[in-house]
N, C-alpha and C. Protein backbone atom coordinates (compact mmCIF):
# COMPACT_ATOMS: atom_id res chain seq x y z
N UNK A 1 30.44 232.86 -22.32
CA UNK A 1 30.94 231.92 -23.30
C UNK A 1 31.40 232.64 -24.56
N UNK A 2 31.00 234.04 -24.67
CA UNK A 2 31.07 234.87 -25.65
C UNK A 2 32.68 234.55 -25.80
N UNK A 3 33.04 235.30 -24.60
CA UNK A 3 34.54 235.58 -24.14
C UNK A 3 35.56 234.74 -24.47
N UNK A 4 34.94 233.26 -24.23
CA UNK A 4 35.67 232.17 -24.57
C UNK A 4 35.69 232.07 -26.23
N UNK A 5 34.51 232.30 -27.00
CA UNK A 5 35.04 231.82 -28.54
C UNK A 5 35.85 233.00 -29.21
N UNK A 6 36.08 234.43 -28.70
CA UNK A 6 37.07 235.71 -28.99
C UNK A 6 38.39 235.53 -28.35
N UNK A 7 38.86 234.65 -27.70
CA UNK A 7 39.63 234.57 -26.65
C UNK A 7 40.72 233.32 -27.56
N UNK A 8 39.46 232.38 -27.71
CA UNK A 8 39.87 230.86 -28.40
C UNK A 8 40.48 231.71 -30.20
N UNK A 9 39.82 232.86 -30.87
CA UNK A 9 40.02 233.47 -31.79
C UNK A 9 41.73 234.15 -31.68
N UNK A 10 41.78 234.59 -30.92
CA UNK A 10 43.04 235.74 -30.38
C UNK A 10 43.62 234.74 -30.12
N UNK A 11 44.21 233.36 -29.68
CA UNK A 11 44.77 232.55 -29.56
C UNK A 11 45.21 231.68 -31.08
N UNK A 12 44.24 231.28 -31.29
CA UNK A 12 44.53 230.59 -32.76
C UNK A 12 45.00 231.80 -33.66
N UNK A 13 44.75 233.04 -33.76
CA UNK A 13 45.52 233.94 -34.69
C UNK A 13 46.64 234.42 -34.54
N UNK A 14 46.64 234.13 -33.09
CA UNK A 14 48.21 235.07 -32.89
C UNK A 14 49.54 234.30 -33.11
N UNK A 15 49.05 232.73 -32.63
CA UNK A 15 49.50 232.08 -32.96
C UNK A 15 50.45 231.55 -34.72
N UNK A 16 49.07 231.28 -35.50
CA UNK A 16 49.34 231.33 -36.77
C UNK A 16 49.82 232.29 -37.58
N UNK A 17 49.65 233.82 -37.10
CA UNK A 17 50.54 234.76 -37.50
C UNK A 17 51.85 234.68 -37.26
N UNK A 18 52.10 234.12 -36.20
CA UNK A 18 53.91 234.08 -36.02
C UNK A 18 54.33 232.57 -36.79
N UNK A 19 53.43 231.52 -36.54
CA UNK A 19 54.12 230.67 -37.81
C UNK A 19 54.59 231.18 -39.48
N UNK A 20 52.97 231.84 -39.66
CA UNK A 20 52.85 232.16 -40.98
C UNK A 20 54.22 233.24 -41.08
N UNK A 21 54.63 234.09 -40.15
CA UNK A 21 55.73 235.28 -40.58
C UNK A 21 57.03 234.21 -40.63
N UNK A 22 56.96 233.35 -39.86
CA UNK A 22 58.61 232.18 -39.88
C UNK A 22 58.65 232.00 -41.05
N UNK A 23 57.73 231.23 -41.61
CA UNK A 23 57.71 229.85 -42.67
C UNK A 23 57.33 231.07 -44.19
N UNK A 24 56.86 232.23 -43.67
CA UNK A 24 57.38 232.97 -45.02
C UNK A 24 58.40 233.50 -45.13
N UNK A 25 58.94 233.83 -44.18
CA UNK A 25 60.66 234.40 -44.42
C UNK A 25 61.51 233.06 -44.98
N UNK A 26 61.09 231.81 -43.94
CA UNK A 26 62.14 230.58 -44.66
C UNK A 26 61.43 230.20 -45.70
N UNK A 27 60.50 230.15 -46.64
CA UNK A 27 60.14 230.18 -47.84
C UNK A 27 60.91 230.54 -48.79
N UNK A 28 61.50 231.76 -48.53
CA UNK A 28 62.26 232.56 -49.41
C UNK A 28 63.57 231.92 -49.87
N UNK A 29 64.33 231.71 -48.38
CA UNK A 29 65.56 231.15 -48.94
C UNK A 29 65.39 229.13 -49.05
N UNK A 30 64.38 228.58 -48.72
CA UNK A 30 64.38 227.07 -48.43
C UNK A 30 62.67 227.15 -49.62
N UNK A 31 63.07 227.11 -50.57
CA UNK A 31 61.78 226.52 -51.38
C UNK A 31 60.96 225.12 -51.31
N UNK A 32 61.64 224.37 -50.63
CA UNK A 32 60.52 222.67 -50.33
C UNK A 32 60.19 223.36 -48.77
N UNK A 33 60.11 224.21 -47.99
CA UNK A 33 59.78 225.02 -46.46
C UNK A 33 58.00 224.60 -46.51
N UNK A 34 57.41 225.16 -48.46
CA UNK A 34 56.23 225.15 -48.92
C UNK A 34 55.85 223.67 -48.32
N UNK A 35 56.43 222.73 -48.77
CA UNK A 35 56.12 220.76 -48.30
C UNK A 35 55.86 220.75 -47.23
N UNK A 36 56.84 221.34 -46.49
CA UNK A 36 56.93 221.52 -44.87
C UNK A 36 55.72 221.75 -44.45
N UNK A 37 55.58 222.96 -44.80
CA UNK A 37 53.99 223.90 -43.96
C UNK A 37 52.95 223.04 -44.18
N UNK A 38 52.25 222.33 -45.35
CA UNK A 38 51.63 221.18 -45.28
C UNK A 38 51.54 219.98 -44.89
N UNK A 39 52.58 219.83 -44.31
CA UNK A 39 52.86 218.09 -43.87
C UNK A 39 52.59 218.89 -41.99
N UNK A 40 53.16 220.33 -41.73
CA UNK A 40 52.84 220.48 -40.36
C UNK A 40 51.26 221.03 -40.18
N UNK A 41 50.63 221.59 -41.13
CA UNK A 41 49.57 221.91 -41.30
C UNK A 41 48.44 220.82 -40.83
N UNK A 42 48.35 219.34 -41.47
CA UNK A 42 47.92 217.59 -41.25
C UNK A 42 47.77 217.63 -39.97
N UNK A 43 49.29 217.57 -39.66
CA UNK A 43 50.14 217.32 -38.31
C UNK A 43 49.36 217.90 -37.04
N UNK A 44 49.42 219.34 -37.45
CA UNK A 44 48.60 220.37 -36.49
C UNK A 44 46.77 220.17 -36.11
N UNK A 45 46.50 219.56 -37.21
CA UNK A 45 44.52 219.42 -37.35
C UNK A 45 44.87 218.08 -36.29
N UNK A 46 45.33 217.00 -36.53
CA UNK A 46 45.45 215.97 -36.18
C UNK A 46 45.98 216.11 -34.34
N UNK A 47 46.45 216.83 -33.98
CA UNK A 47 47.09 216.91 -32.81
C UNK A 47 45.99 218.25 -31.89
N UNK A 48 45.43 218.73 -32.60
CA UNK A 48 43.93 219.45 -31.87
C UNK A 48 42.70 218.68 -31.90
N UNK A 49 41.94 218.96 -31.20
CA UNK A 49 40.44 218.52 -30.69
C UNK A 49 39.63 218.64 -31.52
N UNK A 50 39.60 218.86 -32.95
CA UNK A 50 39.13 219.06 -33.89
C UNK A 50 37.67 217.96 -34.08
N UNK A 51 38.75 216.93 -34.21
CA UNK A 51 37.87 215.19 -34.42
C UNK A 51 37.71 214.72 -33.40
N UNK A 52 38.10 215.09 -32.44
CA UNK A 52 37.78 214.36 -31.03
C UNK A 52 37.79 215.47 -29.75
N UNK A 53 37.44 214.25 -28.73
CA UNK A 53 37.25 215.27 -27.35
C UNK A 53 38.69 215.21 -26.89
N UNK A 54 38.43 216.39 -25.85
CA UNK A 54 39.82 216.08 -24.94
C UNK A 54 39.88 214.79 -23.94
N UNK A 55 39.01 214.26 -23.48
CA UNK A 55 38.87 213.33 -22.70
C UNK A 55 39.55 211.81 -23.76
N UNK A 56 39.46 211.75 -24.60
CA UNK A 56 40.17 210.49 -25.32
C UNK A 56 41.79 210.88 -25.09
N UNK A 57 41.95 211.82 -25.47
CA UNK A 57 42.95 212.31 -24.90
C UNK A 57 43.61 211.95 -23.66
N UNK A 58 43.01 212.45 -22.68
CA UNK A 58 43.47 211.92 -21.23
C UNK A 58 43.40 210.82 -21.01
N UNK A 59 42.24 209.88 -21.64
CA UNK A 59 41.92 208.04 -21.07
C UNK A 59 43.60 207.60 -21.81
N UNK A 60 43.78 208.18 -23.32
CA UNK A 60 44.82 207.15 -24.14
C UNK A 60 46.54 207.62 -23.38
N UNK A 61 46.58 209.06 -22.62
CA UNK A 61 48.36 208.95 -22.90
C UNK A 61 48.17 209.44 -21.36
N UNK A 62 49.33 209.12 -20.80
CA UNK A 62 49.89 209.22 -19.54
C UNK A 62 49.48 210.87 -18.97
N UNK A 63 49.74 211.00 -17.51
CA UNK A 63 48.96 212.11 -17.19
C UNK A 63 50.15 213.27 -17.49
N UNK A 64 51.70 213.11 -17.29
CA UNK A 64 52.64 213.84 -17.92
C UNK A 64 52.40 214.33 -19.31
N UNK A 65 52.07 213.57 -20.28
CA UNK A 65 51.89 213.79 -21.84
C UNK A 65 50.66 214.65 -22.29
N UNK A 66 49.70 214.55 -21.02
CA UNK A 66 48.30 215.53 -21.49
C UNK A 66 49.00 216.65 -20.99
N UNK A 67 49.63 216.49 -20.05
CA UNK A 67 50.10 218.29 -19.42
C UNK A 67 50.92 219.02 -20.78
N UNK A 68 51.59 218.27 -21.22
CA UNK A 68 52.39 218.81 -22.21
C UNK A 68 51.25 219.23 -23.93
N UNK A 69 50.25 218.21 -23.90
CA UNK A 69 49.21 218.73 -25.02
C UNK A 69 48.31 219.62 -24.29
N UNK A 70 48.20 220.05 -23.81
CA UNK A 70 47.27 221.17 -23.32
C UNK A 70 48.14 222.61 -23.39
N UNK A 71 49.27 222.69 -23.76
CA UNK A 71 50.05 223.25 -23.94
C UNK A 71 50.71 223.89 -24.96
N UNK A 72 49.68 223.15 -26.27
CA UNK A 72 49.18 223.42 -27.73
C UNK A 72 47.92 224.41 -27.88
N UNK A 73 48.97 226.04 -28.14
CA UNK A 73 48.14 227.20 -28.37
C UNK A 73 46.81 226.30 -29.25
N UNK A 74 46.54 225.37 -30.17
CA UNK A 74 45.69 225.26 -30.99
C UNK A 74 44.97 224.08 -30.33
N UNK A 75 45.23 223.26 -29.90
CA UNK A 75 44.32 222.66 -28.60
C UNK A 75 43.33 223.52 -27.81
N UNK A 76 44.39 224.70 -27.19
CA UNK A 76 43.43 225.14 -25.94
C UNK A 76 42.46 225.99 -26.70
N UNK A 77 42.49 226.67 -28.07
CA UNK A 77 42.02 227.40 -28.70
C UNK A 77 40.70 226.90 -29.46
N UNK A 78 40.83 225.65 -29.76
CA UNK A 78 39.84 224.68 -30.38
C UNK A 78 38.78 224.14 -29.25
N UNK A 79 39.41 224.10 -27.76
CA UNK A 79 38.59 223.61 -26.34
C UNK A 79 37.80 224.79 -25.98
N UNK A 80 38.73 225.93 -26.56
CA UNK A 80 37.78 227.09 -25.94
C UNK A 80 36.26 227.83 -27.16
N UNK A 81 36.64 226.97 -28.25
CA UNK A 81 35.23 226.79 -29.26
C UNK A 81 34.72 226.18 -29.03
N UNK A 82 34.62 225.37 -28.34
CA UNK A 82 33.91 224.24 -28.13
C UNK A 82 32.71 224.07 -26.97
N UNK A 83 33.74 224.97 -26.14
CA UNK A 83 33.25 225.74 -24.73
C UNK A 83 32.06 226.46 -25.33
N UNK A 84 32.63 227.78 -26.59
CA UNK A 84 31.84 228.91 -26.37
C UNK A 84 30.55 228.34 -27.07
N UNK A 85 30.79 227.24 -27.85
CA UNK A 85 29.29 227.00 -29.00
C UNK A 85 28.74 225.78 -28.24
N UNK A 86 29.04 225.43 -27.28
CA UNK A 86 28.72 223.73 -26.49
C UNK A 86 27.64 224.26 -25.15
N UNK A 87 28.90 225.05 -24.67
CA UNK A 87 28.06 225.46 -22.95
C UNK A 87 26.67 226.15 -22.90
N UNK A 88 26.33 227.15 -23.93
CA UNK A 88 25.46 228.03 -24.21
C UNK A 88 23.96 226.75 -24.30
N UNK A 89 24.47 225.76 -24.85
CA UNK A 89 23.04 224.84 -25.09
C UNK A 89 23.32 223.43 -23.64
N UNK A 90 22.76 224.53 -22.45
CA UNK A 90 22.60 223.67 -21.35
C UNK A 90 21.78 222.48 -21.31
N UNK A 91 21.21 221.87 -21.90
CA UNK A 91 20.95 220.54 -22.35
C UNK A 91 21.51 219.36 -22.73
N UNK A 92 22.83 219.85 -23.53
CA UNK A 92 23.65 218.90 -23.74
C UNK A 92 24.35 218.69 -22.60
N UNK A 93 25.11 217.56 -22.52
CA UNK A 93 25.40 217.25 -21.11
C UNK A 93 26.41 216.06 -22.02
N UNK A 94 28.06 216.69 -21.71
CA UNK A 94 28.92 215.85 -22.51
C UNK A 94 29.09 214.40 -21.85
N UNK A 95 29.80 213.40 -22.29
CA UNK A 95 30.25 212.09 -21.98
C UNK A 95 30.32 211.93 -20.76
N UNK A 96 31.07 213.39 -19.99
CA UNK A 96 31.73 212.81 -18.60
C UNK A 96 30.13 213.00 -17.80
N UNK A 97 29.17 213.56 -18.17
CA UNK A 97 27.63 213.64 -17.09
C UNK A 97 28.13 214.47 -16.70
N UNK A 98 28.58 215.79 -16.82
CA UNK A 98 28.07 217.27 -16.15
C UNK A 98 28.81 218.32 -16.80
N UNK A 99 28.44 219.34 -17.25
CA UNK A 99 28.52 220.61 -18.04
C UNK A 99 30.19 220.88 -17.97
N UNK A 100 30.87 220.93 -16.75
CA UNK A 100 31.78 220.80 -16.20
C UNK A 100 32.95 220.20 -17.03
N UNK A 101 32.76 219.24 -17.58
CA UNK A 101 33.33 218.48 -18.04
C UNK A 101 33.89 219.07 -19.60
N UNK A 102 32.92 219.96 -20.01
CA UNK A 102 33.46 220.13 -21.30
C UNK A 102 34.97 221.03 -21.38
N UNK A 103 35.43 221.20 -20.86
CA UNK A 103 36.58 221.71 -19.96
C UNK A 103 37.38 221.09 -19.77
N UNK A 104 39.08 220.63 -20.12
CA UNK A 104 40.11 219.93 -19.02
C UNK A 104 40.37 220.52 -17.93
N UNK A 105 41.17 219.71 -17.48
CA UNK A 105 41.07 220.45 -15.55
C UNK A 105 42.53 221.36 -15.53
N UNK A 106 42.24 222.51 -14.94
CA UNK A 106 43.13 223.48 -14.74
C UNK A 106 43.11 224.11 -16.36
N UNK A 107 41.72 224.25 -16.81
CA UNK A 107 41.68 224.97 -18.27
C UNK A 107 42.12 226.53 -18.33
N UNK A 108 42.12 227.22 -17.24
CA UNK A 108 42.34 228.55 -17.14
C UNK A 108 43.67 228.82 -16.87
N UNK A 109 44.45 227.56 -16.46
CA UNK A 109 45.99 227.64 -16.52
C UNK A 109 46.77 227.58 -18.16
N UNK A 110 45.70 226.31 -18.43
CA UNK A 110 46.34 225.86 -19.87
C UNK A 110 45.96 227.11 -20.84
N UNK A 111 44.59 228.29 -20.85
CA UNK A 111 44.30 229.11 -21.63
C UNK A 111 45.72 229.91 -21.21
N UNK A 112 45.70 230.39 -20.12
CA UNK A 112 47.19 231.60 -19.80
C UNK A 112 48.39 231.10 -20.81
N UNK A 113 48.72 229.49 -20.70
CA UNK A 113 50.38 229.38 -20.95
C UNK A 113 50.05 229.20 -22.49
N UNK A 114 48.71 228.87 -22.92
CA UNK A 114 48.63 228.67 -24.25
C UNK A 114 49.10 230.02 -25.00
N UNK A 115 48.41 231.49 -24.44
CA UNK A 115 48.11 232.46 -24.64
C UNK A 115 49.56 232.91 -24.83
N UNK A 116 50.22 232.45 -23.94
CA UNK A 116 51.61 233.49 -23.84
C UNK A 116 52.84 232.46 -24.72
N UNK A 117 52.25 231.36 -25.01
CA UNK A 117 53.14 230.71 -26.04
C UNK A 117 52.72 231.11 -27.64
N UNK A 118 51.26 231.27 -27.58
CA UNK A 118 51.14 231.88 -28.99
C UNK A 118 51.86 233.30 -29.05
N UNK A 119 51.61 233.96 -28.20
CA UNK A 119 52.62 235.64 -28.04
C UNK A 119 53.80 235.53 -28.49
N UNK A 120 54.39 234.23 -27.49
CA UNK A 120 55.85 234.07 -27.79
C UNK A 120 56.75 233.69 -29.31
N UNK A 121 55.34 233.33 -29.81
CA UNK A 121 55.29 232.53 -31.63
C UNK A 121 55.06 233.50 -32.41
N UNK A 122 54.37 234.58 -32.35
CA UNK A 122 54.69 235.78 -32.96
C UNK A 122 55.77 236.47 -32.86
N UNK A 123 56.03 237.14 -31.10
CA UNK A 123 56.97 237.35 -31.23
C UNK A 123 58.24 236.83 -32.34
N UNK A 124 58.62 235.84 -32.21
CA UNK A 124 59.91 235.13 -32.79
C UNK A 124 59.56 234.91 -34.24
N UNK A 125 58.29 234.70 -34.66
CA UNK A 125 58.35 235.09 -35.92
C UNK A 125 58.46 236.38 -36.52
N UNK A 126 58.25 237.20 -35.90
CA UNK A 126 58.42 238.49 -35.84
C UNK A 126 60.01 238.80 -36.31
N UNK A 127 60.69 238.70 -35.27
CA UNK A 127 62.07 238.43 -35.24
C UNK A 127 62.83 237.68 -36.65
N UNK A 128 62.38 236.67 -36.44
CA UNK A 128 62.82 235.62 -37.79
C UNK A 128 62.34 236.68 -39.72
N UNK A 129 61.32 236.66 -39.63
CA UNK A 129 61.03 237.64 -40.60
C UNK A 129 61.46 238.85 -40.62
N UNK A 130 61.86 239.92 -40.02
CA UNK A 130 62.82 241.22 -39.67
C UNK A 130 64.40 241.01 -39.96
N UNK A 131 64.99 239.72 -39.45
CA UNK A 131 66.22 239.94 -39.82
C UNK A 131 66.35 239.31 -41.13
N UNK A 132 65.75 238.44 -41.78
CA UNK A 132 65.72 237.79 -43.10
C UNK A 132 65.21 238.73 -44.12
N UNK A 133 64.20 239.54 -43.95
CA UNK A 133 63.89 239.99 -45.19
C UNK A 133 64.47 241.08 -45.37
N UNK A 134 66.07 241.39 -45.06
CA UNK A 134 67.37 242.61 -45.85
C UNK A 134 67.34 241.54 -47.24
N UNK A 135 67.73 240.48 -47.36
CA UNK A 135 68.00 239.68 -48.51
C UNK A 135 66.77 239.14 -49.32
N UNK A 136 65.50 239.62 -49.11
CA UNK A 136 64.14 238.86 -49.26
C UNK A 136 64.55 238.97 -51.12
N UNK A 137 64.87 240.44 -51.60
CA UNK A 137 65.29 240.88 -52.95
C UNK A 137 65.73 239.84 -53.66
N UNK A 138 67.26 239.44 -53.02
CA UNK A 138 68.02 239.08 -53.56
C UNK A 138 67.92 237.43 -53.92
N UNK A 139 67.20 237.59 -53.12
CA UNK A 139 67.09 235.69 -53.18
C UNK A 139 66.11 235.20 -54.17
N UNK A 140 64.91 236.38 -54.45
CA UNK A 140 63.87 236.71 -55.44
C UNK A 140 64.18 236.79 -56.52
């Protein structure tokens, strides 16, 4: 379970590093970008497992629409804290009645594509910040 809350870590950072490199390069030239990052910041707490389980999740939206939220680097990253600080105290025994459960189904698919979409979010912030900041000066 160790594995899972370093794993759930390396996911949520790699992630937020490639936002954070976008939204500071467009900072530079788009000054309300700042409004932005907070209104998606809300947006983002609100759309992870933060306040709730994943299972409300699955009872409230169609089985197409969970495939697509499980698919939120910060979902699977928040499921896999939850995992690492939940599973360790075998006593608790979540909603669904068995350990099992604290888990969505096909979680080791959703950790992979989560994993390689946060990659992909650095990457491109990466990108986005490299070709913008020749003018970072000038716009300063």
């Amino acid at each position: 379970s160790i594995l899972g809350g370093v794993l759930a870590i390396l996911i949520i950072c790699t992630f937020a590093l490639g936002i954070g490199l976008a939204f500071a390069a467009f900072n530079v030239y788009f000054r309300d970008a700042e409004n932005l990052i907070e209104l998606l910041m809300m947006v983002a707490i609100w759309l992870s497992p933060v306040f709730y389980q994943w299972h409300m999740v699955a009872d409230a939206v169609p089985g197409w629409l969970f495939k697509i939220y499980q698919l939120n680097p910060l979902a699977m990253g928040v499921e896999l804290s939850h995992y690492c600080f939940w599973m360790p105290t075998r006593g608790v025994v979540p909603a669904g009645g068995d350990a099992a459960n604290l888990m969505p189904p096909h979680w080791v698919l959703g950790v992979a594509i989560s994993s390689a979409i946060a990659l992909g979010t650095l990457v491109l912030g990466q990108v986005i910040f490299h070709r913008l900041e020749g003018k970072f000066a000038q716009e300063l």
